[in-house]
N, C-alpha and C. Protein backbone atom coordinates (compact mmCIF):
# COMPACT_ATOMS: atom_id res chain seq x y z
N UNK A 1 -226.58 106.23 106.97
CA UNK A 1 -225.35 106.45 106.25
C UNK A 1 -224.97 107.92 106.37
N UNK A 2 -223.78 108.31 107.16
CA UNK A 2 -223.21 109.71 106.34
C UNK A 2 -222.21 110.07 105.40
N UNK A 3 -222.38 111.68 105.06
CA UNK A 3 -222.14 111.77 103.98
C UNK A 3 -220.34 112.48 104.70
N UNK A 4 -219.39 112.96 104.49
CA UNK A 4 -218.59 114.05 104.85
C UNK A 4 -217.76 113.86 103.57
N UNK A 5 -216.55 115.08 104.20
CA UNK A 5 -215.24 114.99 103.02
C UNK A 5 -214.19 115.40 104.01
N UNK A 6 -213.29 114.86 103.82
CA UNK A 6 -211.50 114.63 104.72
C UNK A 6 -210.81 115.33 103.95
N UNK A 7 -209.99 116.49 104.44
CA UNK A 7 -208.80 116.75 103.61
C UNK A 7 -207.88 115.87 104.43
N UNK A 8 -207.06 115.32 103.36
CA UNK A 8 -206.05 114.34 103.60
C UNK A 8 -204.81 114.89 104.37
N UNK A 9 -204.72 116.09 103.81
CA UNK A 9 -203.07 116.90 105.04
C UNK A 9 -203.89 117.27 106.00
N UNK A 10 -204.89 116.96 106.75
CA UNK A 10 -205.19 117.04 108.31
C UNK A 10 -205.03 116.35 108.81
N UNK A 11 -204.39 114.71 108.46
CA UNK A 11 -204.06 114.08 108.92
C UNK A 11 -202.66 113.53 109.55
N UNK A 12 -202.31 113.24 110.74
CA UNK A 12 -200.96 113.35 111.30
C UNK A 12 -199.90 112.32 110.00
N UNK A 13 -198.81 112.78 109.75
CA UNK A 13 -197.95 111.98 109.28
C UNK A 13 -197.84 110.68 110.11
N UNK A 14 -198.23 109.55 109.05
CA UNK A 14 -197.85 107.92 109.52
C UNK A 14 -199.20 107.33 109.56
N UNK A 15 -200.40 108.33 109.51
CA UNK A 15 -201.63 107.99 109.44
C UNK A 15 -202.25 106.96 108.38
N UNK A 16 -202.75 105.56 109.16
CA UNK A 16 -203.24 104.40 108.74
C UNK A 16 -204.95 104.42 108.57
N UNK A 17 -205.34 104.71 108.07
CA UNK A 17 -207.21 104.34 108.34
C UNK A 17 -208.10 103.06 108.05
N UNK A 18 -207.75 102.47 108.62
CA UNK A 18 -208.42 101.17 108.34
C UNK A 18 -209.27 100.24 109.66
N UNK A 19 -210.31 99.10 109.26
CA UNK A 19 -211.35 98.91 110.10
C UNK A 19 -212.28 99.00 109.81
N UNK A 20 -212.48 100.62 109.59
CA UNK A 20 -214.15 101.07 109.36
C UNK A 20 -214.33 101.07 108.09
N UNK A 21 -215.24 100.70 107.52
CA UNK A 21 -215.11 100.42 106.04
C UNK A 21 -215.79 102.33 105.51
N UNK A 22 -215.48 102.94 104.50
CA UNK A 22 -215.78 104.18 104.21
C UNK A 22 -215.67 103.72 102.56
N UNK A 23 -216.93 104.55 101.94
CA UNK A 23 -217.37 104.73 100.12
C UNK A 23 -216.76 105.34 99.93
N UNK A 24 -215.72 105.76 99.13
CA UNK A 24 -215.05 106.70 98.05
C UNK A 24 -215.78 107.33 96.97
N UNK A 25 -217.15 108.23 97.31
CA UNK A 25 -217.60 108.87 96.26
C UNK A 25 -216.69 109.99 95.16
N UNK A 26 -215.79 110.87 96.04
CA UNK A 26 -214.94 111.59 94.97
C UNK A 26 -213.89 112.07 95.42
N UNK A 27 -212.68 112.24 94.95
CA UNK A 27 -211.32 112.36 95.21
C UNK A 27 -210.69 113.33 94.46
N UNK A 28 -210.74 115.17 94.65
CA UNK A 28 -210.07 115.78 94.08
C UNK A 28 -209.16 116.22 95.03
N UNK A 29 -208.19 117.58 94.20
CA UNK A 29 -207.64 118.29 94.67
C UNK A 29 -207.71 120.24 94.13
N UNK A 30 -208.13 120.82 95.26
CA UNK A 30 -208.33 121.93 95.20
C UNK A 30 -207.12 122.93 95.62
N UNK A 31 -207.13 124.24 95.19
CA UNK A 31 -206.38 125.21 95.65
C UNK A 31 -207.52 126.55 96.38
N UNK A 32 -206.91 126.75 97.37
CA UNK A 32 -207.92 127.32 98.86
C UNK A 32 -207.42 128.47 99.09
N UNK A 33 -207.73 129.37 99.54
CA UNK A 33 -207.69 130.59 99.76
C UNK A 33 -207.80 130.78 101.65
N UNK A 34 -207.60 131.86 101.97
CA UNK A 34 -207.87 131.99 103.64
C UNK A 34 -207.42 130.75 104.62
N UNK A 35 -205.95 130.15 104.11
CA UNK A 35 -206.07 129.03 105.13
C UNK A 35 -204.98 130.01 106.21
N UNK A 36 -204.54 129.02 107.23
CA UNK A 36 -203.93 129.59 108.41
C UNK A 36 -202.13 129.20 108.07
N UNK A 37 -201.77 129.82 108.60
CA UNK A 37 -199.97 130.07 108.73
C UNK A 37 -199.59 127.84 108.49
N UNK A 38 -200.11 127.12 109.36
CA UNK A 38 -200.12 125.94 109.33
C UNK A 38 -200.66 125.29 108.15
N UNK A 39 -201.39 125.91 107.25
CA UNK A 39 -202.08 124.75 106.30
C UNK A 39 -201.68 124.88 104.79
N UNK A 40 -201.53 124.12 103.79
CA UNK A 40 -201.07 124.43 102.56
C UNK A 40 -202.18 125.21 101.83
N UNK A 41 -201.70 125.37 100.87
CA UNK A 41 -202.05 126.18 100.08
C UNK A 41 -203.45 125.54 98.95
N UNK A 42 -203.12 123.96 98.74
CA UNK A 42 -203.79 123.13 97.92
C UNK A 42 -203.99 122.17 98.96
N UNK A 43 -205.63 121.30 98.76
CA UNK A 43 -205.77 120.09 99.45
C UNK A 43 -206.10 119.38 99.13
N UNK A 44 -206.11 118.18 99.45
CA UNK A 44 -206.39 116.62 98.68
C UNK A 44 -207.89 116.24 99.11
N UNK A 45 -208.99 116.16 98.96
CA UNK A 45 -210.22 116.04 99.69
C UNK A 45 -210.73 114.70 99.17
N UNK A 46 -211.12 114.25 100.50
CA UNK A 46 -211.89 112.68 99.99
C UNK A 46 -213.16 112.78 100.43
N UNK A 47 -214.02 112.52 99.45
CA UNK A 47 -215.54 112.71 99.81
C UNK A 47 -215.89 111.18 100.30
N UNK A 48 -216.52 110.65 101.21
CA UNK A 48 -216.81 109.41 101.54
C UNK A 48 -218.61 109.78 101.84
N UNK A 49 -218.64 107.96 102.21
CA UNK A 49 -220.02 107.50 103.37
C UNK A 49 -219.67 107.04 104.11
N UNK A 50 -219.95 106.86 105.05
CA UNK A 50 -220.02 105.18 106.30
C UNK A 50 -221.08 105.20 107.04
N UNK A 51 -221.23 103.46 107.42
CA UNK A 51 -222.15 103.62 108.14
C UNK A 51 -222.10 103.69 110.12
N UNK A 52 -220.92 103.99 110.15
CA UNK A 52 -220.22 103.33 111.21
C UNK A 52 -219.43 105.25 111.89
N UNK A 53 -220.32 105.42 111.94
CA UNK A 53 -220.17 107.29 112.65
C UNK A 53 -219.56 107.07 113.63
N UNK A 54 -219.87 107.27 114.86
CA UNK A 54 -219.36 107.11 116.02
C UNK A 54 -217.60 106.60 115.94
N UNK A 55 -217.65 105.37 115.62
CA UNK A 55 -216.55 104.98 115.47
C UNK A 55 -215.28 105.85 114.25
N UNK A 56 -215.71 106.13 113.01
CA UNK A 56 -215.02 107.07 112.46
C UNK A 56 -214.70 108.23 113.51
N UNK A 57 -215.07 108.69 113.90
CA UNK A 57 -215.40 110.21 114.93
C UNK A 57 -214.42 109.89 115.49
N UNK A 58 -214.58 108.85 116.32
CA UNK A 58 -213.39 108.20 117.44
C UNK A 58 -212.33 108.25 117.25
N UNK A 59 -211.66 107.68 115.75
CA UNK A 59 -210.54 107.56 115.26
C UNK A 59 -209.90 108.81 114.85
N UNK A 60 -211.11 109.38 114.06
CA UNK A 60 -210.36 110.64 113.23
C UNK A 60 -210.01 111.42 114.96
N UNK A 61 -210.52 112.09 116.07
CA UNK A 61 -210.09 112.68 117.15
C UNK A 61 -208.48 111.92 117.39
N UNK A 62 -208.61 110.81 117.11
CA UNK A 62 -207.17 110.55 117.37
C UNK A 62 -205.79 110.63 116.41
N UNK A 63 -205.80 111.13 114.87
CA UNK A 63 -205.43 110.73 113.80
C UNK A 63 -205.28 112.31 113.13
N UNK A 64 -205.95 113.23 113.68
CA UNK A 64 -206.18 114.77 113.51
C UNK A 64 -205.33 115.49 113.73
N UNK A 65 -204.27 115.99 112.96
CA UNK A 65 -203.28 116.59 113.17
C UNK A 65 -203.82 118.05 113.91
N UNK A 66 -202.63 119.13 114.88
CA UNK A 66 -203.25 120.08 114.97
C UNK A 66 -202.36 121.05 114.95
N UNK A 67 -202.72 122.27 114.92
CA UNK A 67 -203.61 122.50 115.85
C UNK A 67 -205.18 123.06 114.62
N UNK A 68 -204.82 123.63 113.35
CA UNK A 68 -205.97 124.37 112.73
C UNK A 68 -206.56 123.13 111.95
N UNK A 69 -207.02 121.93 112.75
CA UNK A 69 -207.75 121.15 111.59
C UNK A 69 -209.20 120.44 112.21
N UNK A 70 -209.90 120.18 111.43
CA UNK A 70 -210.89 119.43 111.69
C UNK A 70 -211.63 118.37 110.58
N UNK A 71 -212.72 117.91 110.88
CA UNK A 71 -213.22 116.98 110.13
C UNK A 71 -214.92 116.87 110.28
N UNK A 72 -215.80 116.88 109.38
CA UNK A 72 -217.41 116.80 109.86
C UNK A 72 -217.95 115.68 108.84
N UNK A 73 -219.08 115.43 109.04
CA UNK A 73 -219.52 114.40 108.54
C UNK A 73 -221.01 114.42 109.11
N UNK A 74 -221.88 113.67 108.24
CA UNK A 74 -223.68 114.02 108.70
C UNK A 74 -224.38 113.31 107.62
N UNK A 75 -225.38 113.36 108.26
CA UNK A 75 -226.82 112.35 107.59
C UNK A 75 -227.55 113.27 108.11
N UNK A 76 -229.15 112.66 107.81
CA UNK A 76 -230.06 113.74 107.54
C UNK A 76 -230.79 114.18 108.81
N UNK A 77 -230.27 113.49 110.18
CA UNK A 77 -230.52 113.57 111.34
C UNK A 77 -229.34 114.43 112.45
N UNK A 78 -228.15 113.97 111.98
CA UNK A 78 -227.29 114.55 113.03
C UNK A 78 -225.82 114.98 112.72
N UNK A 79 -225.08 115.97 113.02
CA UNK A 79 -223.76 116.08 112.58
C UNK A 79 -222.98 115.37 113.21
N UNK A 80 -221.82 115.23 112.61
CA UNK A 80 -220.36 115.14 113.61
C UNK A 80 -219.15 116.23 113.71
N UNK A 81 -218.69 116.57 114.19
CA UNK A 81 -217.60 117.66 114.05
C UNK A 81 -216.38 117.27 114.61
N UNK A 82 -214.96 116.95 114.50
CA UNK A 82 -214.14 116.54 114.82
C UNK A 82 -212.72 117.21 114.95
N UNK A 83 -212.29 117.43 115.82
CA UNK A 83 -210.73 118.08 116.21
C UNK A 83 -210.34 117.31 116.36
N UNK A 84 -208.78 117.66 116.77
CA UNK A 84 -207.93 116.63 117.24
C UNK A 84 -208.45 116.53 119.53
N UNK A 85 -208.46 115.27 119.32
CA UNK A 85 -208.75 114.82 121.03
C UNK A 85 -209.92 115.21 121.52
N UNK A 86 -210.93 115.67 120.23
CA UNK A 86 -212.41 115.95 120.68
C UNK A 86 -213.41 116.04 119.58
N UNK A 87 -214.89 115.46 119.87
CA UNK A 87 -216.20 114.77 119.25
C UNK A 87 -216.89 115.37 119.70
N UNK A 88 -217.45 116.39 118.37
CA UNK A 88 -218.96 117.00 118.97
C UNK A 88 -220.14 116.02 118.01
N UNK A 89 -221.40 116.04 119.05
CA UNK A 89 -222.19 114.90 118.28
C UNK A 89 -223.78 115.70 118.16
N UNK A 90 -224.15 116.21 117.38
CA UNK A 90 -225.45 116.80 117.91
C UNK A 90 -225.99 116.73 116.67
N UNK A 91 -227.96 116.91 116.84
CA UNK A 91 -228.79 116.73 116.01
C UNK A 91 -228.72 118.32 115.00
N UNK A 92 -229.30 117.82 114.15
CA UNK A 92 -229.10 119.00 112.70
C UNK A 92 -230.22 120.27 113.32
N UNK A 93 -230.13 121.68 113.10
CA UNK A 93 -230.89 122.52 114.02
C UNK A 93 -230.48 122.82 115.01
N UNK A 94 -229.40 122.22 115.75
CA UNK A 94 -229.14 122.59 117.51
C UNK A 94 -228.17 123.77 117.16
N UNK A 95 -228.29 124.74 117.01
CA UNK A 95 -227.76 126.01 116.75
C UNK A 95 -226.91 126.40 118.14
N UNK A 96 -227.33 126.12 119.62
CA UNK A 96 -226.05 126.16 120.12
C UNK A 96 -224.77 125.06 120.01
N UNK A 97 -225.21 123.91 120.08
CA UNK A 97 -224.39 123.13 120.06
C UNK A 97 -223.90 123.41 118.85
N UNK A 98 -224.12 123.86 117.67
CA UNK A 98 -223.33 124.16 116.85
C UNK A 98 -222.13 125.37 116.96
N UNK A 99 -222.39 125.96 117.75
CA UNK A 99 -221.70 127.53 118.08
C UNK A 99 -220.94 127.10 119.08
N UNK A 100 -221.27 125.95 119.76
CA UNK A 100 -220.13 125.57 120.93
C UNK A 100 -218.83 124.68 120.11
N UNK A 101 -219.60 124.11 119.29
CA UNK A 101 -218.14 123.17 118.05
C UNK A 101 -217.81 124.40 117.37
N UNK A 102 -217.95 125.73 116.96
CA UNK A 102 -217.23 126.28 116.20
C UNK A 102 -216.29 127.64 116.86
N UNK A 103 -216.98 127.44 118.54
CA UNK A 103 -216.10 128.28 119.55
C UNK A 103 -214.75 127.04 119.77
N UNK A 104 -215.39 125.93 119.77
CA UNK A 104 -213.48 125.26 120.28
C UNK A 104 -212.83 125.39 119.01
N UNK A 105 -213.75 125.30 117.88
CA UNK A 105 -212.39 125.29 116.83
C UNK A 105 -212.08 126.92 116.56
N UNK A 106 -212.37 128.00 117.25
CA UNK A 106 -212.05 129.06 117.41
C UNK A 106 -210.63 128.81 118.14
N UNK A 107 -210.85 128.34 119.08
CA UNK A 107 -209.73 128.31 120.21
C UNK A 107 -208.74 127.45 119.47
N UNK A 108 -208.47 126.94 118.31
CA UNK A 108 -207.53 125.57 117.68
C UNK A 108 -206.58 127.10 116.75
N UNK A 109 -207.44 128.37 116.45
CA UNK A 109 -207.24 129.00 115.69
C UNK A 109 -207.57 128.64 114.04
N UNK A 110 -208.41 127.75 114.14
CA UNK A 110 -208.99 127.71 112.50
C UNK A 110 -209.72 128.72 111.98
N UNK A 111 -209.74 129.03 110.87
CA UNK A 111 -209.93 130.07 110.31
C UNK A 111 -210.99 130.33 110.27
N UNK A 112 -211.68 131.59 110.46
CA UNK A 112 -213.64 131.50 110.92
C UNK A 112 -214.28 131.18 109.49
N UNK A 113 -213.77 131.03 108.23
CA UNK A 113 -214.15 131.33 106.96
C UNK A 113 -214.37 129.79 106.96
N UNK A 114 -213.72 128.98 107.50
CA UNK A 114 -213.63 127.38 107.24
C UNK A 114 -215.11 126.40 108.71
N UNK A 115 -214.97 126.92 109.39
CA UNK A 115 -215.83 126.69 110.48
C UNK A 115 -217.38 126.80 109.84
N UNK A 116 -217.35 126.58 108.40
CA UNK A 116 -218.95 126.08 107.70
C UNK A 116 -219.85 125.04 107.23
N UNK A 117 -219.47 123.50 108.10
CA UNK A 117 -219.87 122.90 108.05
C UNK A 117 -221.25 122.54 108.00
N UNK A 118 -221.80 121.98 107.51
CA UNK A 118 -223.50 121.26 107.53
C UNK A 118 -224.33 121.50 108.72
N UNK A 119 -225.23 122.74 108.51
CA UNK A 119 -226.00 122.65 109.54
C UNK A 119 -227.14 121.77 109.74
């Protein structure tokens, strides 16, 4: 099972999510600091599970608005990291492969303060 959290305005307007079944552990809304010229000010965050990774991954790359957004998600073995039109998949510890998912989302222009996902 992994664990992640979605902010909901990273998602393209018209965006449907359905199929993969996902837990609704918690549903706030925060006000954020350091976002980029593109992102609001407040975000809607959905904390989920699923058991069905791969396939979430798949969808969200397609469903990922861009250019400054992403999406991660992980269990106690491996991350996921997600842009728009690209899936990084690597085990927890791989410290380059982690630096290679946070050089493309360099290049998306996301903000280096946000690029702190679950190592």
């Amino acid at each position: 099972m992994y664990d992640g959290v979605l902010i909901l305005e990273s998602l393209k307007v018209g965006t449907v999510l359905d199929g993969i079944p996902l837990t609704v552990t918690k549903v706030s809304r925060v006000a954020v600091g350091g976002t980029s010229a593109d992102q609001p000010a407040v975000w809607s965050l959905l904390e989920f599970t699923v058991e069905r990774g791969e396939e979430l991954a798949d969808v969200l790359a397609g469903v990922l608005d861009g250019p400054g957004w992403y999406a991660d998600f992980h269990d106690e073995h491996e991350i996921f990291v997600i842009f728009p039109g690209r899936v990084f998949r690597y085990r927890r510890g791989d410290d380059a492969a982690r630096e290679e998912a946070k050089e493309f989302g360099r290049g998306l222009a996301i903000p280096e303060a946000q690029l702190d996902w679950t190592r």
